[in-house]
PDB file of N, CA and C in Angstrom:
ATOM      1  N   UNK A   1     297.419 168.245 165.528  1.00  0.00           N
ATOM      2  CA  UNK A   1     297.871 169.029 164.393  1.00  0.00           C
ATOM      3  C   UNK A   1     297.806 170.516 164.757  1.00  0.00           C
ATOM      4  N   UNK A   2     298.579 171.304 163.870  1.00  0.00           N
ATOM      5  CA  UNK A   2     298.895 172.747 164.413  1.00  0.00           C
ATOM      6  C   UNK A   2     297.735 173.742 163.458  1.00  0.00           C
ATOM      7  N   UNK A   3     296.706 172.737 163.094  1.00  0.00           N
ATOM      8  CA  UNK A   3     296.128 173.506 162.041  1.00  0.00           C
ATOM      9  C   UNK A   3     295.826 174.850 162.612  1.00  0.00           C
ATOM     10  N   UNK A   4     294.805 174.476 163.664  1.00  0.00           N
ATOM     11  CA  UNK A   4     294.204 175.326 164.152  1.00  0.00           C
ATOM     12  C   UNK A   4     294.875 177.002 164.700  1.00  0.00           C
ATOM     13  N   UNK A   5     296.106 176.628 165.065  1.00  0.00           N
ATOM     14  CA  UNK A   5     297.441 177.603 165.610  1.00  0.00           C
ATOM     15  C   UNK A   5     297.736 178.554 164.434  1.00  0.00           C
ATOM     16  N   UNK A   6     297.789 177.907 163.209  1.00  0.00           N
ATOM     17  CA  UNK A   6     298.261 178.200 161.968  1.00  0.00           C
ATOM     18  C   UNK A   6     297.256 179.393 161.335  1.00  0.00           C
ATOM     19  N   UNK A   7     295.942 178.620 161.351  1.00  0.00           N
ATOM     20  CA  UNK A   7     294.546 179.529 160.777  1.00  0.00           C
ATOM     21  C   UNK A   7     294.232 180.603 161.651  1.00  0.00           C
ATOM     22  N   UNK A   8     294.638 180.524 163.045  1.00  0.00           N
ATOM     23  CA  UNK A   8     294.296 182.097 164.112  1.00  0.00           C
ATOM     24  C   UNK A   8     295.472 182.921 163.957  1.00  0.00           C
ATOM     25  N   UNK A   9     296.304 182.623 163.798  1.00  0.00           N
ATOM     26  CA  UNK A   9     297.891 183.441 163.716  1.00  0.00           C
ATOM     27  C   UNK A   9     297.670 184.185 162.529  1.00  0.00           C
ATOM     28  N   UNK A  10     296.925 183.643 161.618  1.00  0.00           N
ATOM     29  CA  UNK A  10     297.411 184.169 160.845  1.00  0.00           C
ATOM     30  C   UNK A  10     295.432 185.005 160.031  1.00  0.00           C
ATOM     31  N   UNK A  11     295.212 184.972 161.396  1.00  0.00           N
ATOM     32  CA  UNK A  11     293.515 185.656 160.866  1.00  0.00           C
ATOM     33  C   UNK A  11     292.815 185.021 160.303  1.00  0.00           C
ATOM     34  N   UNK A  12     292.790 183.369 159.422  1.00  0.00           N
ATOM     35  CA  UNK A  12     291.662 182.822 158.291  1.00  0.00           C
ATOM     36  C   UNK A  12     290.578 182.604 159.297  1.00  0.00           C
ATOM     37  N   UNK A  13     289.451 182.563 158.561  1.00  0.00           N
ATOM     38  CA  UNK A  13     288.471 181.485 159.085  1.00  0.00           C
ATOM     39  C   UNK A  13     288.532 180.298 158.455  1.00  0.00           C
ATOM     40  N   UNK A  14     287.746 179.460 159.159  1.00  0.00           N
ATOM     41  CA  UNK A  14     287.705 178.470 158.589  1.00  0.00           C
ATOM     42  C   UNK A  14     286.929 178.012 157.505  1.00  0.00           C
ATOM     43  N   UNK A  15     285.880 179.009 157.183  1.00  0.00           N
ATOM     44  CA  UNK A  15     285.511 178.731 155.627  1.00  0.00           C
ATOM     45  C   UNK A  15     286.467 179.071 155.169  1.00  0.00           C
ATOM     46  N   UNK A  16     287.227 180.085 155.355  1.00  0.00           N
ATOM     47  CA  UNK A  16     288.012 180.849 154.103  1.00  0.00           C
ATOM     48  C   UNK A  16     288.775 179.944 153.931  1.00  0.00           C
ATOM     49  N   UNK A  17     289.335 179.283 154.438  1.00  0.00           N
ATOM     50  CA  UNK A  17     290.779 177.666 154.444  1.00  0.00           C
ATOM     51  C   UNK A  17     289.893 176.903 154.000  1.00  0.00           C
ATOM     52  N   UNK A  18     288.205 176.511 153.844  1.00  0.00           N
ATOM     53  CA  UNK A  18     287.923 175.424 153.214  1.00  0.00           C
ATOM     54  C   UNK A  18     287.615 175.504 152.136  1.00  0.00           C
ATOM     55  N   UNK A  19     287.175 176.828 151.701  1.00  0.00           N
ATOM     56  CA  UNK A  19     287.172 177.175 150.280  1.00  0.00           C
ATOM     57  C   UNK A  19     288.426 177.388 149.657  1.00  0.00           C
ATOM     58  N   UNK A  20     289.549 177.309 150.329  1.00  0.00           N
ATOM     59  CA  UNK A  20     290.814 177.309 149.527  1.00  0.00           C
ATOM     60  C   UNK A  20     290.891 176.114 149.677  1.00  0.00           C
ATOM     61  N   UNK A  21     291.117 175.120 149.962  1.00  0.00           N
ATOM     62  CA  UNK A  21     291.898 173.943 150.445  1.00  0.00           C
ATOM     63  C   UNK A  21     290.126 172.657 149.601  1.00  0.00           C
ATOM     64  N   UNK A  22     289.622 173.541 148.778  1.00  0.00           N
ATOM     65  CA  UNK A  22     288.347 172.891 148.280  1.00  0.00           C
ATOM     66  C   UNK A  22     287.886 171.716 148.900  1.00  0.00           C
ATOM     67  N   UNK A  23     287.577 172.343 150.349  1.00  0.00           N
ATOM     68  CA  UNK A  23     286.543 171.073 151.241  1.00  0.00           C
ATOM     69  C   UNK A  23     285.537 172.084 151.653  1.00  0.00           C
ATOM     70  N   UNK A  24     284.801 171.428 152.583  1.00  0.00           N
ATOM     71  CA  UNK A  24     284.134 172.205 153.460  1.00  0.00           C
ATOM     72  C   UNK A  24     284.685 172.516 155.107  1.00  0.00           C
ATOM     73  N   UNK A  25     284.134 173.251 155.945  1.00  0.00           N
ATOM     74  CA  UNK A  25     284.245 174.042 157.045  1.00  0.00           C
ATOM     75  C   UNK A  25     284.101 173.254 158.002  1.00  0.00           C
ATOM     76  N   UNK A  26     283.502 172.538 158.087  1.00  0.00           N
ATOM     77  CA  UNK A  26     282.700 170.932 159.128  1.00  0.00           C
ATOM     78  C   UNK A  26     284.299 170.028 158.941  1.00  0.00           C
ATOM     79  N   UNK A  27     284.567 170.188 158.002  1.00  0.00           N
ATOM     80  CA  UNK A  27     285.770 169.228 157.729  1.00  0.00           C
ATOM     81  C   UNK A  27     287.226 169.828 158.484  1.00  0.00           C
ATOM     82  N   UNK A  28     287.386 171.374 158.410  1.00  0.00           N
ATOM     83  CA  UNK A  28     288.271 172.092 159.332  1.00  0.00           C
ATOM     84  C   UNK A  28     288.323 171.250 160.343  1.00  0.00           C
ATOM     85  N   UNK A  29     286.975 172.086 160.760  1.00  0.00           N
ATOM     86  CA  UNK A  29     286.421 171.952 162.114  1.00  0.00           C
ATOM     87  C   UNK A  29     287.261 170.721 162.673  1.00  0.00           C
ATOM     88  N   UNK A  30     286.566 169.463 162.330  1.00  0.00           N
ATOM     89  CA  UNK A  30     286.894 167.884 162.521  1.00  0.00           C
ATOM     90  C   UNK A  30     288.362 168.164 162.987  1.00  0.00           C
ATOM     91  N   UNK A  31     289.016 168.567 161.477  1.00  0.00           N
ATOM     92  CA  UNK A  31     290.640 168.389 161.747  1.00  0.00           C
ATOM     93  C   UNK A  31     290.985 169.147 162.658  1.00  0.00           C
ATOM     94  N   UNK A  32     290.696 170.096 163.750  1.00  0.00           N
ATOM     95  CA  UNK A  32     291.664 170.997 164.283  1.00  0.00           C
ATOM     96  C   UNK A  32     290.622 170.096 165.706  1.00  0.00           C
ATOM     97  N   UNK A  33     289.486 169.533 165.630  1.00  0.00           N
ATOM     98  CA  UNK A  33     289.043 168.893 167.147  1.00  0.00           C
ATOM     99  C   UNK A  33     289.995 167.910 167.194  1.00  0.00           C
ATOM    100  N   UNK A  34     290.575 167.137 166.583  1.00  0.00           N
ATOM    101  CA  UNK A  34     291.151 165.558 166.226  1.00  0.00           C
ATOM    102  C   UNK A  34     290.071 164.856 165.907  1.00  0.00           C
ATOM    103  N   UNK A  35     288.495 165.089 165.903  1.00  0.00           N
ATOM    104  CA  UNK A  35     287.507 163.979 165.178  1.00  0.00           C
ATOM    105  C   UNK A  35     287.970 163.595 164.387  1.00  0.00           C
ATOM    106  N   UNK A  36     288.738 163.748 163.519  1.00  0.00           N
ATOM    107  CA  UNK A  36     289.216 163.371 161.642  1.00  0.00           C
ATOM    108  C   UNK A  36     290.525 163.765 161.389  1.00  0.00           C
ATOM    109  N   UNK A  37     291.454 162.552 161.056  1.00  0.00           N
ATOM    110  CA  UNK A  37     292.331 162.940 160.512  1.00  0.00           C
ATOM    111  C   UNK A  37     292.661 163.580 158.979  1.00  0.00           C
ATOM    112  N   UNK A  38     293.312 164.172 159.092  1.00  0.00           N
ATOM    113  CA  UNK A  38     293.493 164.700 157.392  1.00  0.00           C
ATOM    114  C   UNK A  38     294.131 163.913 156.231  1.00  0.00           C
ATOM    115  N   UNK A  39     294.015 163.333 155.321  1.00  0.00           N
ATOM    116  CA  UNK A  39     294.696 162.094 154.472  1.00  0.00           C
ATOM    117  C   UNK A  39     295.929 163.052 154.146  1.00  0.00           C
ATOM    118  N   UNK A  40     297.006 161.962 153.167  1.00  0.00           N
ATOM    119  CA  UNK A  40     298.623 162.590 153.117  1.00  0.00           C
ATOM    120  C   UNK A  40     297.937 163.346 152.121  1.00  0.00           C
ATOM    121  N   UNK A  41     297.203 163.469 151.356  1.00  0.00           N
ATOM    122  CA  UNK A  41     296.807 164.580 149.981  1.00  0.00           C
ATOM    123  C   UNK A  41     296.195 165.877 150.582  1.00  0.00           C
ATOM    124  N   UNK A  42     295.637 165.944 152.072  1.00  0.00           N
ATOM    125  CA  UNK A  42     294.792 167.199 152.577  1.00  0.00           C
ATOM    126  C   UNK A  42     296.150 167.924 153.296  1.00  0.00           C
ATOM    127  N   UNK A  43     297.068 167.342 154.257  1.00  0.00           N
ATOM    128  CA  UNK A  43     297.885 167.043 154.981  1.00  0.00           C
ATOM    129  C   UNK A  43     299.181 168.492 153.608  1.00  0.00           C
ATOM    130  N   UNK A  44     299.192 167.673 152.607  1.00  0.00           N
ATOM    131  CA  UNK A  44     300.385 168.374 151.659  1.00  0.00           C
ATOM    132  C   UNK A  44     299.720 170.003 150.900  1.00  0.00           C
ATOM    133  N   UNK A  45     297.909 169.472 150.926  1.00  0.00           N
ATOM    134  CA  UNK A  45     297.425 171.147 150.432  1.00  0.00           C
ATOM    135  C   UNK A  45     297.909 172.111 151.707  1.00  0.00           C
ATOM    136  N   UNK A  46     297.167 171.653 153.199  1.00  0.00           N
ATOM    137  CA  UNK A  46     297.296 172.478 154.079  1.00  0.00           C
ATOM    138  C   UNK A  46     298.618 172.969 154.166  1.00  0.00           C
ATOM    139  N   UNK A  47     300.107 172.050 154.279  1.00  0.00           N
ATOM    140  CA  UNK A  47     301.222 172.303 154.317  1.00  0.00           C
ATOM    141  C   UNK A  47     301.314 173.619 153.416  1.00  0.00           C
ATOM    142  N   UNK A  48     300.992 173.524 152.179  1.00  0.00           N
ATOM    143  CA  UNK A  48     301.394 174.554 151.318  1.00  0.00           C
ATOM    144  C   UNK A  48     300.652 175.707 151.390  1.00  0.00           C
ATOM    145  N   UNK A  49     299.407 175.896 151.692  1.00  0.00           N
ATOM    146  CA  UNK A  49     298.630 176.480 151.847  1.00  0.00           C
ATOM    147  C   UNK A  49     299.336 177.721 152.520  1.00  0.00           C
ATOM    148  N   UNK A  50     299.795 177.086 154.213  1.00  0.00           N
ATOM    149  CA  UNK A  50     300.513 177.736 155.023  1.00  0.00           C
ATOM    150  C   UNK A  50     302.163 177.812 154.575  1.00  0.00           C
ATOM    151  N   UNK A  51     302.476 177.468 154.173  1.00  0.00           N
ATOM    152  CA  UNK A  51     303.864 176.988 153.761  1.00  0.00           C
ATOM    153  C   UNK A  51     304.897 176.782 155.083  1.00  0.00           C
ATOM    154  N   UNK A  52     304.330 175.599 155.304  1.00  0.00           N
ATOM    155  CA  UNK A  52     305.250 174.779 156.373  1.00  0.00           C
ATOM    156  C   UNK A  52     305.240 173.206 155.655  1.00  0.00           C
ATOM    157  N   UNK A  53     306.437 172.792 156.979  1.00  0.00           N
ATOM    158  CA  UNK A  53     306.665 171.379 156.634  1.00  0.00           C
ATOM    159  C   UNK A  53     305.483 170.522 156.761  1.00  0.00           C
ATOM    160  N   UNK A  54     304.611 169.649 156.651  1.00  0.00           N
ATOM    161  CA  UNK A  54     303.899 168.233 157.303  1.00  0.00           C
ATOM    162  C   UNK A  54     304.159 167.873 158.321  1.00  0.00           C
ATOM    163  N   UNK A  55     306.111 167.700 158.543  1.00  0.00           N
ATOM    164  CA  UNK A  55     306.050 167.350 159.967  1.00  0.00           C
ATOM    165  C   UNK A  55     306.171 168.321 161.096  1.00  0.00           C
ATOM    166  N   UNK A  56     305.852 169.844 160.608  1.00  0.00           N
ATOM    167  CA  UNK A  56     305.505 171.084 161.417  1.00  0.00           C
ATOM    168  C   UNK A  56     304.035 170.649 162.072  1.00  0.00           C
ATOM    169  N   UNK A  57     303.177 170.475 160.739  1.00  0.00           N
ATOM    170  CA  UNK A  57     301.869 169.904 161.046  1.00  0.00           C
ATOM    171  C   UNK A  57     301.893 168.985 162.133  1.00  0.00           C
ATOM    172  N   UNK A  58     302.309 168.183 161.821  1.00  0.00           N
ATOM    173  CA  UNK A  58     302.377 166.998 162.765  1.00  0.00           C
ATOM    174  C   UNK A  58     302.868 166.574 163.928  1.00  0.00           C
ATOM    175  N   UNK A  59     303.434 168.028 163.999  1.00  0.00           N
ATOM    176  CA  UNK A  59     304.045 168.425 165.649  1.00  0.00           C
ATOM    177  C   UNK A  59     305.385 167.694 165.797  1.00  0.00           C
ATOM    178  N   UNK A  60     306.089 166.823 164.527  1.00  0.00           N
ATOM    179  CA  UNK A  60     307.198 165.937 164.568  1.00  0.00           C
ATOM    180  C   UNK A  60     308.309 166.849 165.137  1.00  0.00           C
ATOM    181  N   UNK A  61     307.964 168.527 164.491  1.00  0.00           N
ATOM    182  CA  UNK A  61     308.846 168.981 164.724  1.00  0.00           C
ATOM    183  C   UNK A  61     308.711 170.448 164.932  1.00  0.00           C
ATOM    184  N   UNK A  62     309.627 171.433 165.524  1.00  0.00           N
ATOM    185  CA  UNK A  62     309.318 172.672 165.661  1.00  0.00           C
ATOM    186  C   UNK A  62     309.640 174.130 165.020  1.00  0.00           C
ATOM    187  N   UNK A  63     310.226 173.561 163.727  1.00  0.00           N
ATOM    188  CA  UNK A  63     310.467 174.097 162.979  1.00  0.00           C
ATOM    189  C   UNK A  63     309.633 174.084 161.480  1.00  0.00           C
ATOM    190  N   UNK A  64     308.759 175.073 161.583  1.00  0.00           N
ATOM    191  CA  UNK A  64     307.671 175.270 160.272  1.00  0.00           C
ATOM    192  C   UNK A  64     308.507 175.017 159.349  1.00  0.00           C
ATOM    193  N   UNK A  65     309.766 175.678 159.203  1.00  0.00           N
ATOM    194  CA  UNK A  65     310.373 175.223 157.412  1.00  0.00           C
ATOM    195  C   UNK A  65     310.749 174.346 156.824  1.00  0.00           C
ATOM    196  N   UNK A  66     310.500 174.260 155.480  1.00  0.00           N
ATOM    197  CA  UNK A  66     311.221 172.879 154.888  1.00  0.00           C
ATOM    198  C   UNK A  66     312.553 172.479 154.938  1.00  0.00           C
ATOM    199  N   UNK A  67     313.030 171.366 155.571  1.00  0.00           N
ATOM    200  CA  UNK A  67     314.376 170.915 155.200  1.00  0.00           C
ATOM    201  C   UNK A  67     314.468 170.321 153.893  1.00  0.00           C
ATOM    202  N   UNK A  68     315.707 171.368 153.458  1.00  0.00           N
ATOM    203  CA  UNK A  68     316.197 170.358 152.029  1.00  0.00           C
ATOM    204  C   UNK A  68     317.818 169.812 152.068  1.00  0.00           C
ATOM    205  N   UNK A  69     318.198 168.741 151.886  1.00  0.00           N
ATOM    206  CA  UNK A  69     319.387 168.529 151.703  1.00  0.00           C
ATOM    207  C   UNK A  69     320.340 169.684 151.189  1.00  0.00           C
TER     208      UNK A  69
END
């Protein structure tokens, strides 16, 4: 996942993303080692959070923006 790419680019720490994204910091952490995947409900905060696609996240693809029909 591009979490980690996403949160340095753009200066957060990772408390500051877990107190937005209402988890904890240990839980970042996890997600940007690959220890833990993120469920589709953490997966759609982070998306928005940053405002990219999921499958930006998910490396499906290389384009952060949303496609809409």
């Amino acid at each position: 996942m591009r979490l980690k790419q996403l949160r340095k680019d753009r200066g957060i720490s990772q408390l500051k993303l877990a107190l937005a994204l209402n988890t904890n910091q240990n839980t970042i952490g996890r997600y940007e080692t690959g220890a833990h995947e993120a469920d589709y409900k953490m997966l759609i905060k982070i998306a928005d959070y940053f405002n990219v696609s999921v499958d930006y996240l998910l490396e499906r693809t290389d384009n952060p923006k949303f496609l809409k029909d």
